[in-house]
Each structure stands twice: as C-alpha cells, then as structure tokens.
PDB file of N, CA and C in Angstrom:
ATOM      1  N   UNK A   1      93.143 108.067 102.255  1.00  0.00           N
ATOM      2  CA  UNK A   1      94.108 108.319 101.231  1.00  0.00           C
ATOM      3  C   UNK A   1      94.254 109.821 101.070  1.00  0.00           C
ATOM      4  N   UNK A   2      95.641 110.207 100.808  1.00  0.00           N
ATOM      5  CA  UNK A   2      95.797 111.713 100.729  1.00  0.00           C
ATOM      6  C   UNK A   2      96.624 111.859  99.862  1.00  0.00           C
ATOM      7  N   UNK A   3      96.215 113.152  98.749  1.00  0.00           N
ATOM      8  CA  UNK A   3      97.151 113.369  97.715  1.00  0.00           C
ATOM      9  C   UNK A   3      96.819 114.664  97.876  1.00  0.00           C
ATOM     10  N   UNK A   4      98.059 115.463  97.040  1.00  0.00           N
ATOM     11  CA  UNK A   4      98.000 117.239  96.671  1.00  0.00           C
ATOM     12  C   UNK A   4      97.299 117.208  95.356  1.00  0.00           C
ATOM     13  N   UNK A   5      96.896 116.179  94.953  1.00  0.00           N
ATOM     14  CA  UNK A   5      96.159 116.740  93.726  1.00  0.00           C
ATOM     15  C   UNK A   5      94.544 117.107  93.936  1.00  0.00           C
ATOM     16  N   UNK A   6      93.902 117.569  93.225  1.00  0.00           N
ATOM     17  CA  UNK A   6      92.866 117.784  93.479  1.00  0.00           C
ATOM     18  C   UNK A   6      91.846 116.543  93.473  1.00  0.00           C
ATOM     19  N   UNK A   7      90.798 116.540  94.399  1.00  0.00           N
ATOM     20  CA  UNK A   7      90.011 115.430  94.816  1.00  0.00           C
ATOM     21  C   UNK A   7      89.119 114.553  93.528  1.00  0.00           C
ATOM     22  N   UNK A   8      88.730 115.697  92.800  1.00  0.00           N
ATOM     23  CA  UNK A   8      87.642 115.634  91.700  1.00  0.00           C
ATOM     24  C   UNK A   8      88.407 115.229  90.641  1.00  0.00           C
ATOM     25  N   UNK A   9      88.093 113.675  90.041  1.00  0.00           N
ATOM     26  CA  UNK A   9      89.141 113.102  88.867  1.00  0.00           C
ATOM     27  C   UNK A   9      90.518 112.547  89.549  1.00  0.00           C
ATOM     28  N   UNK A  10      91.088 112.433  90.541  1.00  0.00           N
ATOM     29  CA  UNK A  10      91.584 112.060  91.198  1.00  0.00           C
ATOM     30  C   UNK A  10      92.422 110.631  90.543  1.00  0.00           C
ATOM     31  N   UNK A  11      93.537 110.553  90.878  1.00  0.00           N
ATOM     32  CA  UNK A  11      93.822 108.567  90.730  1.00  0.00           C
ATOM     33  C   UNK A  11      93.094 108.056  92.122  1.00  0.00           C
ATOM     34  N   UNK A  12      93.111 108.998  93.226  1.00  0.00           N
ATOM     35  CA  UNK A  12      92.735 108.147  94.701  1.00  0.00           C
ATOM     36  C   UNK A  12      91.554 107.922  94.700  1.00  0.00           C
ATOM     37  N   UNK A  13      90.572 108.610  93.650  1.00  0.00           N
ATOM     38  CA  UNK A  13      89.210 108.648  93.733  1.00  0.00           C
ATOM     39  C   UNK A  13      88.925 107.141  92.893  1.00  0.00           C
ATOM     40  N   UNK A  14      89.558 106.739  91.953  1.00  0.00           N
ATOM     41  CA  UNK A  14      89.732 105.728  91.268  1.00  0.00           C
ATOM     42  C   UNK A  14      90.129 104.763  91.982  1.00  0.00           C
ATOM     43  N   UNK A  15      91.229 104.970  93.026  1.00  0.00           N
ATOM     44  CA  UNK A  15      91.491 103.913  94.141  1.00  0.00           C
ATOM     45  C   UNK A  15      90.756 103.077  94.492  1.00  0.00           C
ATOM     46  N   UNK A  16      90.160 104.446  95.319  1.00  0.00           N
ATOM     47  CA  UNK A  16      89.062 104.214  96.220  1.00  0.00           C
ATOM     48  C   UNK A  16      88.042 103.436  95.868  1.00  0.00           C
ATOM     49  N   UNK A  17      87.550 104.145  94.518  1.00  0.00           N
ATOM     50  CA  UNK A  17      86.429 103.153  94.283  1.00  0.00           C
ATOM     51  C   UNK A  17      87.134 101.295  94.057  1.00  0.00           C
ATOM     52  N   UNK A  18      88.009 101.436  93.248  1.00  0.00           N
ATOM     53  CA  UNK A  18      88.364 100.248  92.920  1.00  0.00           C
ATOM     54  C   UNK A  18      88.285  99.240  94.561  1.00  0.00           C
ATOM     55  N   UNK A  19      88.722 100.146  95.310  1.00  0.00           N
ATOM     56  CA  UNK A  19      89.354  98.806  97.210  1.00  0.00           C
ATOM     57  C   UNK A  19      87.708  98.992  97.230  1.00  0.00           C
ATOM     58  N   UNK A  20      87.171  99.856  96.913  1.00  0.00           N
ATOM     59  CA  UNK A  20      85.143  99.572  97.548  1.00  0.00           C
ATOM     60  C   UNK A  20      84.581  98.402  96.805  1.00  0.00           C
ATOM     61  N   UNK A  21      84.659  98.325  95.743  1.00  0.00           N
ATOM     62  CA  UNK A  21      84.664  97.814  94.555  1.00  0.00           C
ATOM     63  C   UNK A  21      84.588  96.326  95.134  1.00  0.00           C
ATOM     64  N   UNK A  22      86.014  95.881  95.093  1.00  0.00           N
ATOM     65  CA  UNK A  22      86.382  94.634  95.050  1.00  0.00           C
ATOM     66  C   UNK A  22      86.984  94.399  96.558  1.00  0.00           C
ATOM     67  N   UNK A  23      86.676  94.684  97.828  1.00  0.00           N
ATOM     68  CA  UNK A  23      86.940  94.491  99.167  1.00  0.00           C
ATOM     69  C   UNK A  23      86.165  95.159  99.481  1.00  0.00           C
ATOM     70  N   UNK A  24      85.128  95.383  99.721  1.00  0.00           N
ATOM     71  CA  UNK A  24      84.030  95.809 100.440  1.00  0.00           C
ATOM     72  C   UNK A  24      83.277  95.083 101.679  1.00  0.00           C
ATOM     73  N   UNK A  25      83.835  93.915 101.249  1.00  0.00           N
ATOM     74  CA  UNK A  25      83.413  92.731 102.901  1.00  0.00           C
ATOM     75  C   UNK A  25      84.540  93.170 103.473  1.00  0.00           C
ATOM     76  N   UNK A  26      85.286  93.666 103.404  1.00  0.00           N
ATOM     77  CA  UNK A  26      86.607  93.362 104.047  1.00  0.00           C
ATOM     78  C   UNK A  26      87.228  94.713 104.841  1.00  0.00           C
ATOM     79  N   UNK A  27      86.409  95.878 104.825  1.00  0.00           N
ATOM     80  CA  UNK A  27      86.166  97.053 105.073  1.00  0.00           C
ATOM     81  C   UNK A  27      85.737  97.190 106.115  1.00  0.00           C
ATOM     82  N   UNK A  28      86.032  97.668 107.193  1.00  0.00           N
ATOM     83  CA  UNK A  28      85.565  98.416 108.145  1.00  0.00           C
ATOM     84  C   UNK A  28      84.994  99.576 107.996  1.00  0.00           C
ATOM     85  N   UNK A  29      85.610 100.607 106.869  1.00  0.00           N
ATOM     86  CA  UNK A  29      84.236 101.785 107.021  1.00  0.00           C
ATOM     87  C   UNK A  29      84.790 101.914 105.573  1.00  0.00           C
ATOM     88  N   UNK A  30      83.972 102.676 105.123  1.00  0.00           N
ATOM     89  CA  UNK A  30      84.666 103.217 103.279  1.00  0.00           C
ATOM     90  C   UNK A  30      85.932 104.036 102.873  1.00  0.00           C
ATOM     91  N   UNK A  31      86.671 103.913 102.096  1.00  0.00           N
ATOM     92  CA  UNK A  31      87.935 104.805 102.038  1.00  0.00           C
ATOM     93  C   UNK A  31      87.486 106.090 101.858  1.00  0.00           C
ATOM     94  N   UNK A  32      88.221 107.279 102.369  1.00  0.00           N
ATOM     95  CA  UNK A  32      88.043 108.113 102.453  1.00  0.00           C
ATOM     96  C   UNK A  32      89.385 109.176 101.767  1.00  0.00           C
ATOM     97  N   UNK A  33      89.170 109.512 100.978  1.00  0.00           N
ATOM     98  CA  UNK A  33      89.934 110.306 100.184  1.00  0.00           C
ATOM     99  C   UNK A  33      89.877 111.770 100.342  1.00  0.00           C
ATOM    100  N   UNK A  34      91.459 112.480 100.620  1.00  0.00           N
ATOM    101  CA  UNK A  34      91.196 113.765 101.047  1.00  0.00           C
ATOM    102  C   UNK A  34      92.380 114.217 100.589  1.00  0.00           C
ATOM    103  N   UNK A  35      92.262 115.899  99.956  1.00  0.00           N
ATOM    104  CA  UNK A  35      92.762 116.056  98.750  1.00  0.00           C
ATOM    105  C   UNK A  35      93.071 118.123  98.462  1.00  0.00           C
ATOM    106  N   UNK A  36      93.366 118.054  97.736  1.00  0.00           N
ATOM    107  CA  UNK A  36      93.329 119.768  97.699  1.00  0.00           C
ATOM    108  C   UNK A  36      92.048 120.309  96.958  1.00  0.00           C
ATOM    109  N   UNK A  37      91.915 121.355  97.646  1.00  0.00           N
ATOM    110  CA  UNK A  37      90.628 122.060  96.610  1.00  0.00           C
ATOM    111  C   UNK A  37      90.384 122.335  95.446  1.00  0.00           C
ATOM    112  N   UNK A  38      89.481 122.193  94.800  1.00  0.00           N
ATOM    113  CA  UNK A  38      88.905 121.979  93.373  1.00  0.00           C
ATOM    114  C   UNK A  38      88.859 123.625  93.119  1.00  0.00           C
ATOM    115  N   UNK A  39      90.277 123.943  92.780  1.00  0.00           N
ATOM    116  CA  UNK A  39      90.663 125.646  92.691  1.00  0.00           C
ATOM    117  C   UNK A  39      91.993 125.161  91.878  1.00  0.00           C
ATOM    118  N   UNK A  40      92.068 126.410  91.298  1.00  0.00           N
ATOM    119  CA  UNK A  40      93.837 126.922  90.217  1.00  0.00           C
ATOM    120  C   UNK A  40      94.336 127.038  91.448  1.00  0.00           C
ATOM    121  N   UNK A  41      95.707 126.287  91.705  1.00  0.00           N
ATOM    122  CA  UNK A  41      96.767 126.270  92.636  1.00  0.00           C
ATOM    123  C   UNK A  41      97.217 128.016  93.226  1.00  0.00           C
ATOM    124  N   UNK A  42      97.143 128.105  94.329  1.00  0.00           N
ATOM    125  CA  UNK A  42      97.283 129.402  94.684  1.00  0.00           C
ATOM    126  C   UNK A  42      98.560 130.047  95.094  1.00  0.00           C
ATOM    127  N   UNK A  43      99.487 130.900  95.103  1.00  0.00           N
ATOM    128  CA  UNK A  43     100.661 131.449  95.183  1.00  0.00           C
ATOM    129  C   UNK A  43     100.662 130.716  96.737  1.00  0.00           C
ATOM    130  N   UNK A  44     101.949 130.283  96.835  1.00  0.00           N
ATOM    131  CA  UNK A  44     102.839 129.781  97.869  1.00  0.00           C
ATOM    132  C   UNK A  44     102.244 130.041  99.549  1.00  0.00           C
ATOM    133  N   UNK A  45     101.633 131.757  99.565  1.00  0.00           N
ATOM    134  CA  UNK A  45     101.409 131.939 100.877  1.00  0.00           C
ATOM    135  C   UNK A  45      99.829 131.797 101.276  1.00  0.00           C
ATOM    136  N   UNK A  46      99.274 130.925 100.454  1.00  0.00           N
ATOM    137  CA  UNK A  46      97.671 130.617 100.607  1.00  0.00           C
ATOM    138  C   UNK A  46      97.543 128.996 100.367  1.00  0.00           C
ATOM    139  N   UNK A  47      99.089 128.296 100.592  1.00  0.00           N
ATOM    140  CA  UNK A  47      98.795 126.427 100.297  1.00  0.00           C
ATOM    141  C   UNK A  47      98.353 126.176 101.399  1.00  0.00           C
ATOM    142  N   UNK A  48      98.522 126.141 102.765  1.00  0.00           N
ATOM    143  CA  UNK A  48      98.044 126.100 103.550  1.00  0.00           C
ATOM    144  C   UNK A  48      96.306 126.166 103.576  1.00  0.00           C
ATOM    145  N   UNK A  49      95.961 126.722 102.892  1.00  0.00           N
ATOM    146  CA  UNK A  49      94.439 126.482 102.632  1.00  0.00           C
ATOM    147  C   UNK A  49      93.988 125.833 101.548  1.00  0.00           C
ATOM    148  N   UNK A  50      94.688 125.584 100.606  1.00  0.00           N
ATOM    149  CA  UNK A  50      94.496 125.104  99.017  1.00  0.00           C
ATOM    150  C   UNK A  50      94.924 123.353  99.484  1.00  0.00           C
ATOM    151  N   UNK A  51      96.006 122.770  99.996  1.00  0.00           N
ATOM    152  CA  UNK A  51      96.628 121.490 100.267  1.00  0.00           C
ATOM    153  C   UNK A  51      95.980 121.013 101.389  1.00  0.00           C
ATOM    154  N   UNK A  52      96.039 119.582 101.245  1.00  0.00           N
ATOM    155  CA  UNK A  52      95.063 118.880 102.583  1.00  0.00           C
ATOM    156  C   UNK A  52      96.374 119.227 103.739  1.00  0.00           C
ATOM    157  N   UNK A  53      96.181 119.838 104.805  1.00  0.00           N
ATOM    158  CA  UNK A  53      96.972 119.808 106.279  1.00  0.00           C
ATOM    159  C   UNK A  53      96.805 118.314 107.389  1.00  0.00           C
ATOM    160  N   UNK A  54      97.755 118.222 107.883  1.00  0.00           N
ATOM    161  CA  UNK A  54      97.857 117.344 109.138  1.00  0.00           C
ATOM    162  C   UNK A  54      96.344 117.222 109.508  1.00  0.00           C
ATOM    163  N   UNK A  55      96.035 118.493 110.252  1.00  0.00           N
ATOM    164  CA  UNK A  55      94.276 118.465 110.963  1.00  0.00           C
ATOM    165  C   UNK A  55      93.586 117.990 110.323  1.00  0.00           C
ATOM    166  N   UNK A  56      93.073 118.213 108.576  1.00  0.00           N
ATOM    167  CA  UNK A  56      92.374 118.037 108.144  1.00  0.00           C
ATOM    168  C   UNK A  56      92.210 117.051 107.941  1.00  0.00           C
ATOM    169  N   UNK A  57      93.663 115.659 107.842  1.00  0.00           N
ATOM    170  CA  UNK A  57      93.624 114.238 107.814  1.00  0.00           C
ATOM    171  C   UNK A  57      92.631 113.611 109.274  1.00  0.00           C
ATOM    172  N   UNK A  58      93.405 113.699 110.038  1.00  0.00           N
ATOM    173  CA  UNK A  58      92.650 113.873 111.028  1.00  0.00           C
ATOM    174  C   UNK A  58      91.493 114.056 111.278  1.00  0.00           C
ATOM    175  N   UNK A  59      91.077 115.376 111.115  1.00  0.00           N
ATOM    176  CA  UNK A  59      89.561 115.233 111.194  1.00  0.00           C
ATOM    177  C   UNK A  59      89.086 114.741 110.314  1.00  0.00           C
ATOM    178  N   UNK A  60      89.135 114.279 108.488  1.00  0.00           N
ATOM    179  CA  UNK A  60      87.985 112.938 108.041  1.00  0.00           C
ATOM    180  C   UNK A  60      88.572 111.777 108.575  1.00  0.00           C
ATOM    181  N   UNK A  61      89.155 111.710 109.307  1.00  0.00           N
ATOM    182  CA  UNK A  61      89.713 110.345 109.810  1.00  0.00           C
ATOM    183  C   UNK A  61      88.515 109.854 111.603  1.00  0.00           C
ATOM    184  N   UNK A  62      88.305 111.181 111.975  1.00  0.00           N
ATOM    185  CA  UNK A  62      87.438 110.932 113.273  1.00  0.00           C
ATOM    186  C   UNK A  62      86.020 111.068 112.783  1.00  0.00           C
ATOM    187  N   UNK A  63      85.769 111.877 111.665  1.00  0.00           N
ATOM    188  CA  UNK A  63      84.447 112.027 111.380  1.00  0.00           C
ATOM    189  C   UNK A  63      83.285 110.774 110.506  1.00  0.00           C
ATOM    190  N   UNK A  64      84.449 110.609 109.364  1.00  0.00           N
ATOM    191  CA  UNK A  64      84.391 109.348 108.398  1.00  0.00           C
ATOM    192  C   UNK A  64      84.598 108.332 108.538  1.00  0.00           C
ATOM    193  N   UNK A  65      85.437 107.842 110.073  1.00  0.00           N
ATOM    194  CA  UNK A  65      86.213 106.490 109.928  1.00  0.00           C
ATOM    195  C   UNK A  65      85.182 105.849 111.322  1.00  0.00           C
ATOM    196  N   UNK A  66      86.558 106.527 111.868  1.00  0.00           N
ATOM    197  CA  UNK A  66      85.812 105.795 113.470  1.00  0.00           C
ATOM    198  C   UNK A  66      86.511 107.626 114.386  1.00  0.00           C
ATOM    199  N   UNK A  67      85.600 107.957 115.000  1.00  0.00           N
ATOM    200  CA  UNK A  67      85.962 108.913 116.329  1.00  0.00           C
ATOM    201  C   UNK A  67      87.089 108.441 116.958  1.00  0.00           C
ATOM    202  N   UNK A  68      88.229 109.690 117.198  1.00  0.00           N
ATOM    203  CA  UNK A  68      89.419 109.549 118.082  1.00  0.00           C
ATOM    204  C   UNK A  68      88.603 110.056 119.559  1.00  0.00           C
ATOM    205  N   UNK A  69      89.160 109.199 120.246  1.00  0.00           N
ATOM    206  CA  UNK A  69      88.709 109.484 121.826  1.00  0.00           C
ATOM    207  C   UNK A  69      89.810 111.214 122.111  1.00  0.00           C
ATOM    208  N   UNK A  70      88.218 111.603 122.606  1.00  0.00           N
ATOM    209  CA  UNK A  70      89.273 113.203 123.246  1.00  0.00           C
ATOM    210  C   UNK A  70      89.623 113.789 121.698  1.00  0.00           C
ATOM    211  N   UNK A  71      88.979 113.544 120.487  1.00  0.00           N
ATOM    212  CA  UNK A  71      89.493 114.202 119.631  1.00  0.00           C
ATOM    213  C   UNK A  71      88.345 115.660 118.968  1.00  0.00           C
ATOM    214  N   UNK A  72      88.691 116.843 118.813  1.00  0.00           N
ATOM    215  CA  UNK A  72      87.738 118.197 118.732  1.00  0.00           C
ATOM    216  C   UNK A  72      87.849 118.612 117.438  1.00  0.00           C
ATOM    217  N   UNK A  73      87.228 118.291 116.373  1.00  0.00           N
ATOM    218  CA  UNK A  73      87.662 118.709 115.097  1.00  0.00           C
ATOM    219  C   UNK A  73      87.981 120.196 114.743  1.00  0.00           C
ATOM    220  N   UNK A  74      88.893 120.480 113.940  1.00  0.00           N
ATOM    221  CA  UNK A  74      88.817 122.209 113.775  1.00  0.00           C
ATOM    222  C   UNK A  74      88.626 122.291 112.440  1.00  0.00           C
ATOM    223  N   UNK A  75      88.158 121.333 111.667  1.00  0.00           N
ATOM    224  CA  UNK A  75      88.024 121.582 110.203  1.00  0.00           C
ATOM    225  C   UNK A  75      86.500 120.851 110.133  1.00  0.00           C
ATOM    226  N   UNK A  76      85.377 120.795 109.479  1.00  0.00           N
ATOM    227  CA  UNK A  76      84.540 119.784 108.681  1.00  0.00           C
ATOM    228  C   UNK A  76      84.373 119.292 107.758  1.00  0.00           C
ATOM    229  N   UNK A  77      84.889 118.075 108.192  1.00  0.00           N
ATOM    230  CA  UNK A  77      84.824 117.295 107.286  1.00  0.00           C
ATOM    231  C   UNK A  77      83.806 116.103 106.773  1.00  0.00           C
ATOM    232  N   UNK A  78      82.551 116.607 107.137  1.00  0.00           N
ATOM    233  CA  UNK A  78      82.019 115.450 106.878  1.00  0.00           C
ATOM    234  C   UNK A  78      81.093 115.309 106.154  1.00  0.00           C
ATOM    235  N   UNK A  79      80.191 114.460 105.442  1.00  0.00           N
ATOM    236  CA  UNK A  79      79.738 114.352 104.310  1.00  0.00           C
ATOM    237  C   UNK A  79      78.812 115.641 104.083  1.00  0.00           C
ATOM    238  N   UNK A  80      78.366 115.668 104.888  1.00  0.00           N
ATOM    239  CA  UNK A  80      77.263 116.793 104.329  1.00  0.00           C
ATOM    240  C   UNK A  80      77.881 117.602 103.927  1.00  0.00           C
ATOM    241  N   UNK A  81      79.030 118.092 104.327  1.00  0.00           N
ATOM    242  CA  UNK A  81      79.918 119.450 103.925  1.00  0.00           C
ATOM    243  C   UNK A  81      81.147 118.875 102.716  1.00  0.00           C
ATOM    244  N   UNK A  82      81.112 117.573 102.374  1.00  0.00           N
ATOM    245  CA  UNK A  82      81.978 117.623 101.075  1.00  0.00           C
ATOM    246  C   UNK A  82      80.481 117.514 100.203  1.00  0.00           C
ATOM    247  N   UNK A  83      79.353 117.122 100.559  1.00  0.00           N
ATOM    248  CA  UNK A  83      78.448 117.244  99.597  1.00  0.00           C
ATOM    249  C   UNK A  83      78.137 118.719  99.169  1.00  0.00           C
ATOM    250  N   UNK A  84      78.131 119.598 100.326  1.00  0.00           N
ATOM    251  CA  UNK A  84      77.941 121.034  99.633  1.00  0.00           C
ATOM    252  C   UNK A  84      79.219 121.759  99.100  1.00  0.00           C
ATOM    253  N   UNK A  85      80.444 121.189  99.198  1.00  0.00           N
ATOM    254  CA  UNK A  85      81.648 121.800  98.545  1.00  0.00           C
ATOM    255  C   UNK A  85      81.583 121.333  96.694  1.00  0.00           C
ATOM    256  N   UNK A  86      80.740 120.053  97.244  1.00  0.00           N
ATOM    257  CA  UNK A  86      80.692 119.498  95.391  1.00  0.00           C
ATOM    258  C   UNK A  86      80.080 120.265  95.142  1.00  0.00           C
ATOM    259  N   UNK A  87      78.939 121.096  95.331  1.00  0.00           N
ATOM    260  CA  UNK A  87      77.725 121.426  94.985  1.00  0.00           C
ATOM    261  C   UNK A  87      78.360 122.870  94.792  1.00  0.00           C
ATOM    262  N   UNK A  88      79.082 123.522  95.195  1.00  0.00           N
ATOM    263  CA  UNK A  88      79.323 124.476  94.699  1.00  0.00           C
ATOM    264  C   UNK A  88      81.020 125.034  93.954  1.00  0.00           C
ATOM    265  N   UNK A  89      81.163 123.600  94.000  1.00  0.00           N
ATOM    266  CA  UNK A  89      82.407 123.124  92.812  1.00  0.00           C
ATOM    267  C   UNK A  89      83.594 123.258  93.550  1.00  0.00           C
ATOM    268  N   UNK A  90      83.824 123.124  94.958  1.00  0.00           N
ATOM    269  CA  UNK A  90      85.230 123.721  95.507  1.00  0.00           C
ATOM    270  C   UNK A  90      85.577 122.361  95.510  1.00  0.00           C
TER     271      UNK A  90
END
C-alpha cells in the first residue's frame, strides 16, 4: 500500500493492520505499507526525497514481499532499516 501521507498514524497503517487482522490465513506475506517521511513537507525541489518514488515501491516490494528475479535494490527497505528510521523518528 502506498500513500503521500506520512507512514506514522497513517489510514494505510490502520489498513494494514485491519487485512492482518482479519485475513491473515489468507496472506501470502504481510502488507506492507510505504509512505513519505515522518518530516514537515519539504519545498517542491526536495519531494523526491520526502514522497515514496517508483524504486522505492519496488524495492519493499522485493525485500518484504517476495524477491523480483534480476531485481538490485537502490533504496533499503527493509525491516531493520524501517526499524531504525522509527527509532530515530524519520
């Protein structure tokens, strides 16, 4: 799931839990929600780093889901590194 809002408090985070929640047999891997950074919205020529991008779907999609064959991530996305982005509030 992907929104421009920020990840933390989220409706997708609420989603998410809710489809874990109540379809969890029915899941192939856990939803994965990806989102803009837990930052004050930044002037126009820095969204590109503030808004989730194409790649970045992508890569929690190979890291979190299931691996794209032939696929090279250029972002990290994966738990350990949204655990230390919580951890230091981004």
């Amino acid at each position: 799931m992907t929104g421009d809002a920020c990840e933390r408090g989220s409706h997708l985070k609420d989603f998410a839990q809710t489809v874990s929640e109540l379809a969890f047999d029915y899941l192939d891997a856990p939803p994965v929600v990806v989102g803009a950074k837990n930052w004050i919205t930044p002037a126009h020529e820095l969204e590109e780093f503030f808004f989730p991008q194409a790649e970045t779907i992508v890569d929690a999609v190979h890291e979190r889901i299931v691996p794209l064959a032939g696929h090279v991530p250029t972002t990290n996305q994966t738990e350990l590194k949204q655990l230390e982005n919580a951890r230091k509030g981004v």
